[in-house]
Protein backbone atom coordinates (compact mmCIF):
# COMPACT_ATOMS: atom_id res chain seq x y z
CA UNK A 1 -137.29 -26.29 245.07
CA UNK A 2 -136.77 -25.69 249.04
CA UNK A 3 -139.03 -26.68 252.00
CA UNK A 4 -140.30 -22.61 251.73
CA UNK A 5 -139.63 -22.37 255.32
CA UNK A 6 -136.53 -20.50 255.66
CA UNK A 7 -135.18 -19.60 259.21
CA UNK A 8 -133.33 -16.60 260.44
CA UNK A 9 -129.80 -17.86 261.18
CA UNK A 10 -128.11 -14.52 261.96
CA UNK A 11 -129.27 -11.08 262.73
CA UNK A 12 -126.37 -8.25 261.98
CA UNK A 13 -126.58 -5.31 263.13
CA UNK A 14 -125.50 -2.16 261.16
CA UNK A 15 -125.89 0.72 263.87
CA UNK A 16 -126.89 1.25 267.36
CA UNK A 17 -130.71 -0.18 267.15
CA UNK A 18 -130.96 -2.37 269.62
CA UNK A 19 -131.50 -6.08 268.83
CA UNK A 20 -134.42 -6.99 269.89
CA UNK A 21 -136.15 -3.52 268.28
CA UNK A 22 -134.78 -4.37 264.94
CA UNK A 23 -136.41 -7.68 265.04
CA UNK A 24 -139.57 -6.06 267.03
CA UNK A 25 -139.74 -3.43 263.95
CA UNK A 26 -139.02 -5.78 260.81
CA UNK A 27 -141.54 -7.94 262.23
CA UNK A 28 -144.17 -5.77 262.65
CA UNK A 29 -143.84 -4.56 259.13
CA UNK A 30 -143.96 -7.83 257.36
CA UNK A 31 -147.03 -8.66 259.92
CA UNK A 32 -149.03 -9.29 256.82
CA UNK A 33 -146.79 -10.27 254.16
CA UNK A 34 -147.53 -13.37 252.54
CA UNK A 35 -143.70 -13.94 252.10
CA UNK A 36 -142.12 -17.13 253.50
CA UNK A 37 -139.15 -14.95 254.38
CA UNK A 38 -141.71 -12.63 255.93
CA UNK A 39 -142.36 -15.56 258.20
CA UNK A 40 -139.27 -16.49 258.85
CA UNK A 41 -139.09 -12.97 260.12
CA UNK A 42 -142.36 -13.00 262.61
CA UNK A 43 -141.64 -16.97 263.93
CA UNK A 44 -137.71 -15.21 265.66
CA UNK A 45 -140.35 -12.68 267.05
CA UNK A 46 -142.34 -15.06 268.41
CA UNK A 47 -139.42 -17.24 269.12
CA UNK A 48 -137.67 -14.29 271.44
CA UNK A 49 -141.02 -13.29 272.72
CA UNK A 50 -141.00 -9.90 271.00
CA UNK A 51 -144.77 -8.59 270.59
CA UNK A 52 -145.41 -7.18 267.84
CA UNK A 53 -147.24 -3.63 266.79
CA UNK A 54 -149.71 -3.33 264.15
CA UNK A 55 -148.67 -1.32 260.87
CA UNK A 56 -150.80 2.09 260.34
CA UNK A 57 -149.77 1.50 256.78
CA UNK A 58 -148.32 -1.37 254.40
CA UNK A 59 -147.39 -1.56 250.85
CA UNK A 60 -145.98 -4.75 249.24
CA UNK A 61 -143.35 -4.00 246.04
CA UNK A 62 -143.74 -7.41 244.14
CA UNK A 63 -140.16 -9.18 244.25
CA UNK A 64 -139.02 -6.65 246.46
CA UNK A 65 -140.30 -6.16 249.85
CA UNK A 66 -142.76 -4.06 252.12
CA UNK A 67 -142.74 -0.54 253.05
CA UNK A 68 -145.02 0.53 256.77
CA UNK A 69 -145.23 2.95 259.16
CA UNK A 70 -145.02 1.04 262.89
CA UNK A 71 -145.04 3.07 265.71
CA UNK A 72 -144.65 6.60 263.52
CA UNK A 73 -141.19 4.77 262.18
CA UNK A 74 -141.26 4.41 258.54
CA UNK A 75 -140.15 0.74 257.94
CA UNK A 76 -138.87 -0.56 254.84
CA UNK A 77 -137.61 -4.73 254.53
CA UNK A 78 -136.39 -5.63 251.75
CA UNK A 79 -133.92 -7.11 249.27
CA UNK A 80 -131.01 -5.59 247.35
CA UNK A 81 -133.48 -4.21 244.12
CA UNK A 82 -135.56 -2.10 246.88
CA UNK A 83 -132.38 -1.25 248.95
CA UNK A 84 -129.78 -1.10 246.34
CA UNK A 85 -127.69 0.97 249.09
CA UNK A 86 -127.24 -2.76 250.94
CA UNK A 87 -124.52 -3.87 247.96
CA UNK A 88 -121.82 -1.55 249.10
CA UNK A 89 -121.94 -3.27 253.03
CA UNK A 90 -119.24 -5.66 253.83
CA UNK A 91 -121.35 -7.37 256.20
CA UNK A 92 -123.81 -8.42 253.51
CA UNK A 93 -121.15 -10.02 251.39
CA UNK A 94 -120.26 -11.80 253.86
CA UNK A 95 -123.33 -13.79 254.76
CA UNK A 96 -124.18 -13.93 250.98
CA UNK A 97 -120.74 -15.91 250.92
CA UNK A 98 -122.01 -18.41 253.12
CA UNK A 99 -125.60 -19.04 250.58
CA UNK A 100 -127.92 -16.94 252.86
CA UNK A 101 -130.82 -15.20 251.39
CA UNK A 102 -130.94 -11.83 252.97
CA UNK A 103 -133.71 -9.39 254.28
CA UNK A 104 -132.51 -5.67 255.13
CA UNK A 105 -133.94 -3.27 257.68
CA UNK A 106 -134.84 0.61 257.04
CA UNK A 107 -135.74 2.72 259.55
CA UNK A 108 -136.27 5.91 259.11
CA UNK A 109 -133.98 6.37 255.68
CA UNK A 110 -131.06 4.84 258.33
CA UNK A 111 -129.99 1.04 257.64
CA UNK A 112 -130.41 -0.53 260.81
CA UNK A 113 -129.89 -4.68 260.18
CA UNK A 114 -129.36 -7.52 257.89
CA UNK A 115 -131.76 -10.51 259.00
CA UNK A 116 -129.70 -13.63 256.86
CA UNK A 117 -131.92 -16.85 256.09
CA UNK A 118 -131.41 -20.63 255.06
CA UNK A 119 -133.72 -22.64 253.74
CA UNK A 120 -133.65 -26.44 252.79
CA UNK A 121 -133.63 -27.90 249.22
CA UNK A 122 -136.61 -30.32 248.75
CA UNK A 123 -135.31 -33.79 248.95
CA UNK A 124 -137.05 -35.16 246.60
CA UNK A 125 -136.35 -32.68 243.92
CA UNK A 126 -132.68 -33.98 242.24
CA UNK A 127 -134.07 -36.96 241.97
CA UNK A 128 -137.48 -35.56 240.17
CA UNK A 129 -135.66 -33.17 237.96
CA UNK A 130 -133.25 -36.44 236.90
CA UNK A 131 -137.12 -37.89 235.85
CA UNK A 132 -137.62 -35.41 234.41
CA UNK A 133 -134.96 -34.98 231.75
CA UNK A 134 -135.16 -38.61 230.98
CA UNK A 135 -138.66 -37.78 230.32
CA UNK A 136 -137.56 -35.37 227.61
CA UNK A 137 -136.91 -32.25 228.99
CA UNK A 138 -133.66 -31.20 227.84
CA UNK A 139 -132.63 -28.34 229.97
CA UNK A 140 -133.73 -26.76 232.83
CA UNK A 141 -132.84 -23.58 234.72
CA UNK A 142 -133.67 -22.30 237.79
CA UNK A 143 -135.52 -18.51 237.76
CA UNK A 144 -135.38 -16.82 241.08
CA UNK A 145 -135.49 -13.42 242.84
CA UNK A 146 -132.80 -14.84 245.46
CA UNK A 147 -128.92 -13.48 245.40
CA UNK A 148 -126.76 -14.91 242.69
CA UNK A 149 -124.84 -16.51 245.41
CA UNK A 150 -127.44 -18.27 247.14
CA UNK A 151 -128.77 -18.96 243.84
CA UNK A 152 -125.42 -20.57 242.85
CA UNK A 153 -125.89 -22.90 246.12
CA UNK A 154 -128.89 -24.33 245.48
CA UNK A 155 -128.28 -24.88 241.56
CA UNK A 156 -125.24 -27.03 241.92
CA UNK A 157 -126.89 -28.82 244.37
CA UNK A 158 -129.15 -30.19 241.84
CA UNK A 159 -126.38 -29.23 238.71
CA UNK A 160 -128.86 -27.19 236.57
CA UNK A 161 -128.44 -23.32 235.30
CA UNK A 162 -129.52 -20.24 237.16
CA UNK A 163 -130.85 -16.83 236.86
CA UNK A 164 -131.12 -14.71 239.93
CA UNK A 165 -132.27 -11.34 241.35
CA UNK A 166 -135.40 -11.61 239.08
CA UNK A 167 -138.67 -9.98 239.42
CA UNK A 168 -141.86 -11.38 238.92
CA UNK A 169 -141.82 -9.60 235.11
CA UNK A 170 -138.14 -10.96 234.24
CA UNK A 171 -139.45 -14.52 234.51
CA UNK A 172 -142.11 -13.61 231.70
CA UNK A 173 -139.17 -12.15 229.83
CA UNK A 174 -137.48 -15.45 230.26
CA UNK A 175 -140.36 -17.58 228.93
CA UNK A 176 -140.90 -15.59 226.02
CA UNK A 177 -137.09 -15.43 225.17
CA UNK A 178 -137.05 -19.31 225.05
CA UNK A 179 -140.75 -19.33 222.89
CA UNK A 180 -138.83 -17.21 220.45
CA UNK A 181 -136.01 -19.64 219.75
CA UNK A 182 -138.86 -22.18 219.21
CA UNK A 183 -138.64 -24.14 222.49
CA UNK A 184 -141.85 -25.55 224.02
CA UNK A 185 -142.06 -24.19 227.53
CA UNK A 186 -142.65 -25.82 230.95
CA UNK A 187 -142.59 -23.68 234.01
CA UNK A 188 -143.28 -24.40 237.37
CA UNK A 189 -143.69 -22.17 239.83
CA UNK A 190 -145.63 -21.65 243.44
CA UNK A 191 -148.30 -20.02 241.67
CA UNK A 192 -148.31 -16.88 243.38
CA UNK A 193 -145.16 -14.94 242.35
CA UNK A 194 -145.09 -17.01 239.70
CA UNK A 195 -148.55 -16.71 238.43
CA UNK A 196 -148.03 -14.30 235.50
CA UNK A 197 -144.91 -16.71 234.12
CA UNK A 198 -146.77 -19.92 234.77
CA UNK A 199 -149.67 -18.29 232.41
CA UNK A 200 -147.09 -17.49 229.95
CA UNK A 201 -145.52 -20.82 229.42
CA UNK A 202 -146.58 -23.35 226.89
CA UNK A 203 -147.20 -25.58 229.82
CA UNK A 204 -147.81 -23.68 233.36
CA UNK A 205 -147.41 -26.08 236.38
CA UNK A 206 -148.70 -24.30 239.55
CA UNK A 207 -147.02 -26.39 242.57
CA UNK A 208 -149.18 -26.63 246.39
CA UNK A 209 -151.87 -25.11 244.47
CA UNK A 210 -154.42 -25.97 247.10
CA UNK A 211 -156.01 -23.32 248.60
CA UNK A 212 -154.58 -20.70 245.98
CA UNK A 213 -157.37 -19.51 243.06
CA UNK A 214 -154.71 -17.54 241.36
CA UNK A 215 -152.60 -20.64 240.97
CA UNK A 216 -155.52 -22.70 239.47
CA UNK A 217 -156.21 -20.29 237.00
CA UNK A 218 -152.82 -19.25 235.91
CA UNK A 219 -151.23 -22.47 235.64
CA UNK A 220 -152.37 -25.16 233.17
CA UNK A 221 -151.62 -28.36 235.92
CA UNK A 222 -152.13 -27.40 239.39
CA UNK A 223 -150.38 -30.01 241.90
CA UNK A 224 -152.46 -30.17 245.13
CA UNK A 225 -149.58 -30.42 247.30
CA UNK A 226 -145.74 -29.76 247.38
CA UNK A 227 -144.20 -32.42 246.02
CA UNK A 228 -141.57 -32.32 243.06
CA UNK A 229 -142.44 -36.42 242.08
CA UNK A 230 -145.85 -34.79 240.94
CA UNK A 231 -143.74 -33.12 238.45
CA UNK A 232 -142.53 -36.07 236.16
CA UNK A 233 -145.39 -38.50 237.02
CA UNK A 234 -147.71 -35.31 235.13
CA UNK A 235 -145.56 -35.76 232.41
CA UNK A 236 -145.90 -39.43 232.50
CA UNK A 237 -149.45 -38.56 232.44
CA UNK A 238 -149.58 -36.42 229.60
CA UNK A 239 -147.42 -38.55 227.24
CA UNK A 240 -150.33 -41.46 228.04
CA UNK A 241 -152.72 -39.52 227.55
């Protein structure tokens, strides 16, 4: 539902780590993270001219982060489910306040920052979800592993429900909860994360799927590029068909 290109707005600092090392650090870890918050992450490093070290080991937690050892510093960045630690910090209230999706810095067992990111809702996507429903789909809810309050932005921006803080495995959970109570099931998702949910559904819609095998083969519709008007005009599709 967002451009997927968030940017690092604000970088708080939670001890003495220097600035620049906290960004020269979480960067490094996340150097081969797939994550557009990842990115986000490694484009201020580039941005500040920070060079960055390569991990002697990375590990990826699915909805949660990445774990790596930079430097003989064990590195964690993450959310709130692999830091749950972060909840109690007044700073990270704060910037959740203001809709920011938030990435927290480890070092050594010792949190060290909060990196806070925006992204941009898709501005073609009210409008698509509006086709949408007049197409027949009577509800729709947004699934995502985001902060409830960031969540909350973005859903009344387009006036639809929310779930947030999810992992890859609550989505399914979602699906099949709706299958039960005898609803037919359209999901659409990015096809990675989403892949196991978009497989799931009644109808899987993989969206940007070019370039991405697991999205092709998960989803049942794979749109070859990022555009939410692809959504209702496969509907339109389907119903003349």
């Amino acid at each position: 539902l967002t451009l997927g290109k968030p940017q690092v707005v604000e970088v708080a600092l939670l001890g003495e780590m220097p600035r620049r090392q906290a960004i020269e650090l979480a960067a490094s870890a996340e150097r081969y993270s797939e994550h557009p918050l990842a990115q986000a992450v490694r484009t201020l490093a580039v941005a500040e001219e920070i060079e960055l070290h390569q991990p002697d080991r990375f590990t990826a937690v699915p909805g949660q982060g990445v774990s790596a050892l930079v430097d003989g510093r064990e590195v964690v960045v993450g959310n709130a489910r692999l830091l749950p630690e972060v909840q109690e910090l007044s700073a990270a209230r704060r910037l959740e306040e203001q809709g920011y999706t938030l990435l927290f810095l480890q070092v050594d067992g010792v949190l060290s920052a909060i990196f806070a990111a925006a992204d941009v809702l898709r501005p073609e996507a009210p409008d698509a979800l509006r086709q949408a429903q007049a197409l027949g789909i009577r509800k729709v809810e947004l699934l995502t592993g985001d902060n409830a309050r960031a969540a909350a932005a973005l859903a009344g921006q387009l006036g639809v429900d929310f779930r947030a803080g999810l992992l890859p495995e609550d989505k399914i959970t979602i699906v099949k909860e709706y299958q039960r109570q005898g609803h037919v099931v359209l999901m659409v998702g990015d096809g990675v994360n989403d892949a196991p949910a978009l497989a799931q559904a009644d109808v899987g819609i993989a969206m940007g799927a070019a370039g991405s095998d697991i999205a092709i083969e998960a989803a049942h519709i794979a749109l070859m590029r990022d555009d939410w008007n692809l959504v209702p005009e496969a509907l339109r599709i389907a119903q003349r068909t």
